[in-house]
C-alpha atoms as a PDB file:
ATOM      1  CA  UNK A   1    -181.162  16.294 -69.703  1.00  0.00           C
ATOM      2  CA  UNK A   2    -184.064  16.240 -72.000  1.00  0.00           C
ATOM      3  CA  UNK A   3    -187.693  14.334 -70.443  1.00  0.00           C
ATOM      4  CA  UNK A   4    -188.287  11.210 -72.370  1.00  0.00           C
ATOM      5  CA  UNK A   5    -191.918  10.088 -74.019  1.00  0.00           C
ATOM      6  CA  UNK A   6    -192.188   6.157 -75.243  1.00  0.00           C
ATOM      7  CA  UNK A   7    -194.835   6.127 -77.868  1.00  0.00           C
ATOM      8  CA  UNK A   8    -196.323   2.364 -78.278  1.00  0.00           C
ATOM      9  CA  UNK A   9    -198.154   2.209 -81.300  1.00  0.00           C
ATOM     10  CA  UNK A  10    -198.822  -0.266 -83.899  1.00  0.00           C
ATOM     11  CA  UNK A  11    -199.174   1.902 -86.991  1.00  0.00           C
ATOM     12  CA  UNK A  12    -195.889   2.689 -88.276  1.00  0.00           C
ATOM     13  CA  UNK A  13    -196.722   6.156 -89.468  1.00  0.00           C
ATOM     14  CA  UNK A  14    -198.192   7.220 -86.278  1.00  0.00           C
ATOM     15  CA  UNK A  15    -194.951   6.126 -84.346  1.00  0.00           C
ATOM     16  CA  UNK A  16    -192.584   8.195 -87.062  1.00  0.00           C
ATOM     17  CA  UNK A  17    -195.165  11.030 -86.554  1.00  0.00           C
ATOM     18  CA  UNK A  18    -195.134  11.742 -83.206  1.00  0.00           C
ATOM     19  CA  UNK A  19    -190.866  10.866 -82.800  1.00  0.00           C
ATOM     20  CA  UNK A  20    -191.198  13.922 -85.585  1.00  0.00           C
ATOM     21  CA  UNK A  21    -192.819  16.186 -83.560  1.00  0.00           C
ATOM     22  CA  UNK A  22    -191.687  16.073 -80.182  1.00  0.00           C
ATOM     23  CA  UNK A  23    -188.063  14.869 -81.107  1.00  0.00           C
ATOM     24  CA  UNK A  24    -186.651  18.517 -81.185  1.00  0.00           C
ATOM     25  CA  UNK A  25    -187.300  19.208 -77.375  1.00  0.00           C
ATOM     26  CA  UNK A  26    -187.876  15.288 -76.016  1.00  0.00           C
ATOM     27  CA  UNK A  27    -185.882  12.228 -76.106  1.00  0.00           C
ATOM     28  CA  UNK A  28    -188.315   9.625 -78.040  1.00  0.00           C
ATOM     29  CA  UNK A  29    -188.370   6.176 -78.103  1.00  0.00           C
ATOM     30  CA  UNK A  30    -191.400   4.314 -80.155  1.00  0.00           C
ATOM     31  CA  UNK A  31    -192.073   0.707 -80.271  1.00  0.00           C
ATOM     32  CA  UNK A  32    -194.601  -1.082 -81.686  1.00  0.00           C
ATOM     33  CA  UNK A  33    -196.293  -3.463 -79.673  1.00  0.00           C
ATOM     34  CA  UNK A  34    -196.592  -4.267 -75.765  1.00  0.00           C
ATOM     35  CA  UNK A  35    -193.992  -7.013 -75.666  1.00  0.00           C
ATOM     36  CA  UNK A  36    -191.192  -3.999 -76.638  1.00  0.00           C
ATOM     37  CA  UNK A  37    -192.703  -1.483 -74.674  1.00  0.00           C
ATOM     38  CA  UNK A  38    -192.769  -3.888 -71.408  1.00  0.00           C
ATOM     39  CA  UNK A  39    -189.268  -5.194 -72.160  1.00  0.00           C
ATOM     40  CA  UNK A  40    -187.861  -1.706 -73.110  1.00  0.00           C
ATOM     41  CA  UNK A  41    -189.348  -0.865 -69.919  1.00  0.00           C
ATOM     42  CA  UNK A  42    -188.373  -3.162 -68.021  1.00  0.00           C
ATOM     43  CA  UNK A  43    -184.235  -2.730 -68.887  1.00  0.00           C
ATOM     44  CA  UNK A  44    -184.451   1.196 -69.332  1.00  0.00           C
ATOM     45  CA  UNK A  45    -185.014   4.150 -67.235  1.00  0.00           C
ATOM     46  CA  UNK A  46    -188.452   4.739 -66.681  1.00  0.00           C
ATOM     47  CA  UNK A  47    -189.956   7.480 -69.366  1.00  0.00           C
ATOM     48  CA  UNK A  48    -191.742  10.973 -68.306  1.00  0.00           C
ATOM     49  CA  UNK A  49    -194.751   9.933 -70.208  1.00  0.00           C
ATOM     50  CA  UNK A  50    -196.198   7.389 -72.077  1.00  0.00           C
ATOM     51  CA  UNK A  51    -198.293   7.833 -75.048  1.00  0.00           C
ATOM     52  CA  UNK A  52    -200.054   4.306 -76.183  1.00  0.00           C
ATOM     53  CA  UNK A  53    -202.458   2.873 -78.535  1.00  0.00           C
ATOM     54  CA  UNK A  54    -204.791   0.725 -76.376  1.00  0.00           C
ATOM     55  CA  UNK A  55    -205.253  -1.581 -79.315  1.00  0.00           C
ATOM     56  CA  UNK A  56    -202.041  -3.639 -79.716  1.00  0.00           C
ATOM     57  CA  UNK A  57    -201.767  -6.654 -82.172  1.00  0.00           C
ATOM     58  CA  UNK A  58    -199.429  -8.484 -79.231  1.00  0.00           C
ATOM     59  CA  UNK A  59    -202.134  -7.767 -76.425  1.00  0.00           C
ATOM     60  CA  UNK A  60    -205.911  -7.490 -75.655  1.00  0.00           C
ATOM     61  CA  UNK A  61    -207.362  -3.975 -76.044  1.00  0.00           C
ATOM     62  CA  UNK A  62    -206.271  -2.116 -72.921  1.00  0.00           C
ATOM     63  CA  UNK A  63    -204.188  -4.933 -71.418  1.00  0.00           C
ATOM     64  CA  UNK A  64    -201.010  -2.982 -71.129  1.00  0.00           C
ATOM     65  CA  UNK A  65    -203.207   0.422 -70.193  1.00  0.00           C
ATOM     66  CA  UNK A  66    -204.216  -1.737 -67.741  1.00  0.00           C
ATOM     67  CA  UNK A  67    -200.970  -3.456 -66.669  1.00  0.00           C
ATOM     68  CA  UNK A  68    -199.257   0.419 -66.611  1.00  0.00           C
ATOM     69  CA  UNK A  69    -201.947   1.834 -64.343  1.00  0.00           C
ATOM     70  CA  UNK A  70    -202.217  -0.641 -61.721  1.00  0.00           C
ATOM     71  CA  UNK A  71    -198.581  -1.800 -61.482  1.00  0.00           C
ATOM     72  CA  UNK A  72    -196.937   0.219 -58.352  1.00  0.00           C
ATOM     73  CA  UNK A  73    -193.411   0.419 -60.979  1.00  0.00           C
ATOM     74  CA  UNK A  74    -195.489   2.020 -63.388  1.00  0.00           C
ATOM     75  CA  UNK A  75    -198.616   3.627 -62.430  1.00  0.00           C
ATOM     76  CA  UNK A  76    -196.916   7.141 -61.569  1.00  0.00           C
ATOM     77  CA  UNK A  77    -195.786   7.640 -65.146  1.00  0.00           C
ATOM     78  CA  UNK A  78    -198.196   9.709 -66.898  1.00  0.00           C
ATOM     79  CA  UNK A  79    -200.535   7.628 -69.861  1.00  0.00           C
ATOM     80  CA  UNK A  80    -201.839   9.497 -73.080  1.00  0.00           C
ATOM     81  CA  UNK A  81    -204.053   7.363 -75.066  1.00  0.00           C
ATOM     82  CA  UNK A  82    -204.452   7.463 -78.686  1.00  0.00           C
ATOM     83  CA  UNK A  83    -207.281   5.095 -79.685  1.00  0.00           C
ATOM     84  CA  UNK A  84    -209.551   4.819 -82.446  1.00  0.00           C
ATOM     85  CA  UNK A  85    -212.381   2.918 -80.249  1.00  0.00           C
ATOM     86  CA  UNK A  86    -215.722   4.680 -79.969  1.00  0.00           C
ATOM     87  CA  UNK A  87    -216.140   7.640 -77.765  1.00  0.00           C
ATOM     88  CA  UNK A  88    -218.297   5.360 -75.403  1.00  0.00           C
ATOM     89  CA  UNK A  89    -215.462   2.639 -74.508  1.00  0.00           C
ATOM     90  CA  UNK A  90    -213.206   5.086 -74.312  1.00  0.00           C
ATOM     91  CA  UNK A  91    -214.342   7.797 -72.170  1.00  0.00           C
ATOM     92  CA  UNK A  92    -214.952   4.402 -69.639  1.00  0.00           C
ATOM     93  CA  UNK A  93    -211.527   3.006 -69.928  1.00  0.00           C
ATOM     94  CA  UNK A  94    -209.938   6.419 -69.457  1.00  0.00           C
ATOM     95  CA  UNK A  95    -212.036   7.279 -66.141  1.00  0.00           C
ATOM     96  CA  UNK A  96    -210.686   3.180 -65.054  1.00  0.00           C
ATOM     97  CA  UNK A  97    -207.343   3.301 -65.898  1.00  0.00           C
ATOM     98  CA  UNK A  98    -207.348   6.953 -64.561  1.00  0.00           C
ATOM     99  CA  UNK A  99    -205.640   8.120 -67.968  1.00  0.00           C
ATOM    100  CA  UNK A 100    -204.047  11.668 -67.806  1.00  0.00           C
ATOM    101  CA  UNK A 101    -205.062  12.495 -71.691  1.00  0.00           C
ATOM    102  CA  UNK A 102    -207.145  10.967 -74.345  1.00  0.00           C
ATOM    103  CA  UNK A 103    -207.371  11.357 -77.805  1.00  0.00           C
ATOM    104  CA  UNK A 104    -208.891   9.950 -81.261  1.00  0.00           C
ATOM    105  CA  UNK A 105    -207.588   9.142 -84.524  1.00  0.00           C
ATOM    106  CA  UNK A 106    -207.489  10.823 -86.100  1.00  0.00           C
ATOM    107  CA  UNK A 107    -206.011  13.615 -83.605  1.00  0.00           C
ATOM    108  CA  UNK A 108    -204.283  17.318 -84.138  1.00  0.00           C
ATOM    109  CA  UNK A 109    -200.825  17.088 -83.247  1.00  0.00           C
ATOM    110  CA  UNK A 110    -200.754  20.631 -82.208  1.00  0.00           C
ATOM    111  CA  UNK A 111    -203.226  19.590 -79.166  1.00  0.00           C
ATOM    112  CA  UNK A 112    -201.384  16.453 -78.698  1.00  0.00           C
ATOM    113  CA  UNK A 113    -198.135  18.485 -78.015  1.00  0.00           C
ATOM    114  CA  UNK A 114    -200.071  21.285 -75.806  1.00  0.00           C
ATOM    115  CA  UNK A 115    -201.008  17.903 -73.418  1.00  0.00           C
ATOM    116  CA  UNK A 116    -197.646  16.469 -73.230  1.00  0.00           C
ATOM    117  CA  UNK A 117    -196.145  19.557 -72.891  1.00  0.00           C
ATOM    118  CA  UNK A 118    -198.625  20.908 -70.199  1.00  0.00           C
ATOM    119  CA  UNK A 119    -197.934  17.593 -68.101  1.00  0.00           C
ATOM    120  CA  UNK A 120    -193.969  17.409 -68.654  1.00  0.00           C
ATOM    121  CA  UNK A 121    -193.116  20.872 -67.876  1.00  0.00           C
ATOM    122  CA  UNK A 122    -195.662  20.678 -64.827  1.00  0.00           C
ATOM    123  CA  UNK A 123    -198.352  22.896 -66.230  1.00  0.00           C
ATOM    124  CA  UNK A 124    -201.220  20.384 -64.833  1.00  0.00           C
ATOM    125  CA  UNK A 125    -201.794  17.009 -62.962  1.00  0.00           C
ATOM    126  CA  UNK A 126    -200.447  14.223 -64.026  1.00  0.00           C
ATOM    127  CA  UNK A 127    -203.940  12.809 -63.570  1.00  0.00           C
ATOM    128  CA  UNK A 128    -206.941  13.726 -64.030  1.00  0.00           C
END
């Protein structure tokens, strides 16, 4: 059985993006917003990994970052971020929300997949 990644992002492109590149050797499912991602959550199997924009149109900047980290159903499923916040606020919320990976648009997908892959095939912490 394949790992699975949700991707919550609300750019359209980056969501059909990363499905693209980790689709051949993960099971992806992207929504756009928090509201999906809680409720897709919420009725599904819990994912291997999460990759999420902290800036969602439905929520307050790192709302669900926050909400994933600290909730006991959530908080042992792996978080990459993918933000396009300074490298100030987001080097803080990372170290808060105790965020496995971070990254900024725009970001290499080649280093994007060496992180997931390094976390779902065990190569590293979950956590840093």
């Amino acid at each position: 059985m394949r790992k699975e990644i949700l991707v919550i992002d609300g750019n359209k492109a980056i969501r059909f993006l990363l499905q693209t590149i980790f689709r051949k050797y993960y099971k992806v499912v992207a929504v756009p917003d928090g509201i999906s991602a809680m409720e897709y959550l919420r009725r599904s199997s819990k994912p291997h990994l999460i990759i999420a924009s902290p800036e969602l149109n439905d929520m307050g900047d790192w709302k669900l970052i926050r909400h994933l980290s600290l909730s006991p159903l959530y908080n042992e499923i792996p978080l990459i971020v993918i933000s396009s916040q300074n490298e100030y606020l987001l080097r803080a919320n990372i170290m808060k929300y105790n965020v496995a990976e971070c990254f900024s648009k725009p970001f290499d997908p080649l280093k994007l997949i060496g992180a997931a892959d390094a976390i779902l095939l065990g190569n590293r912490m979950h956590k840093v």
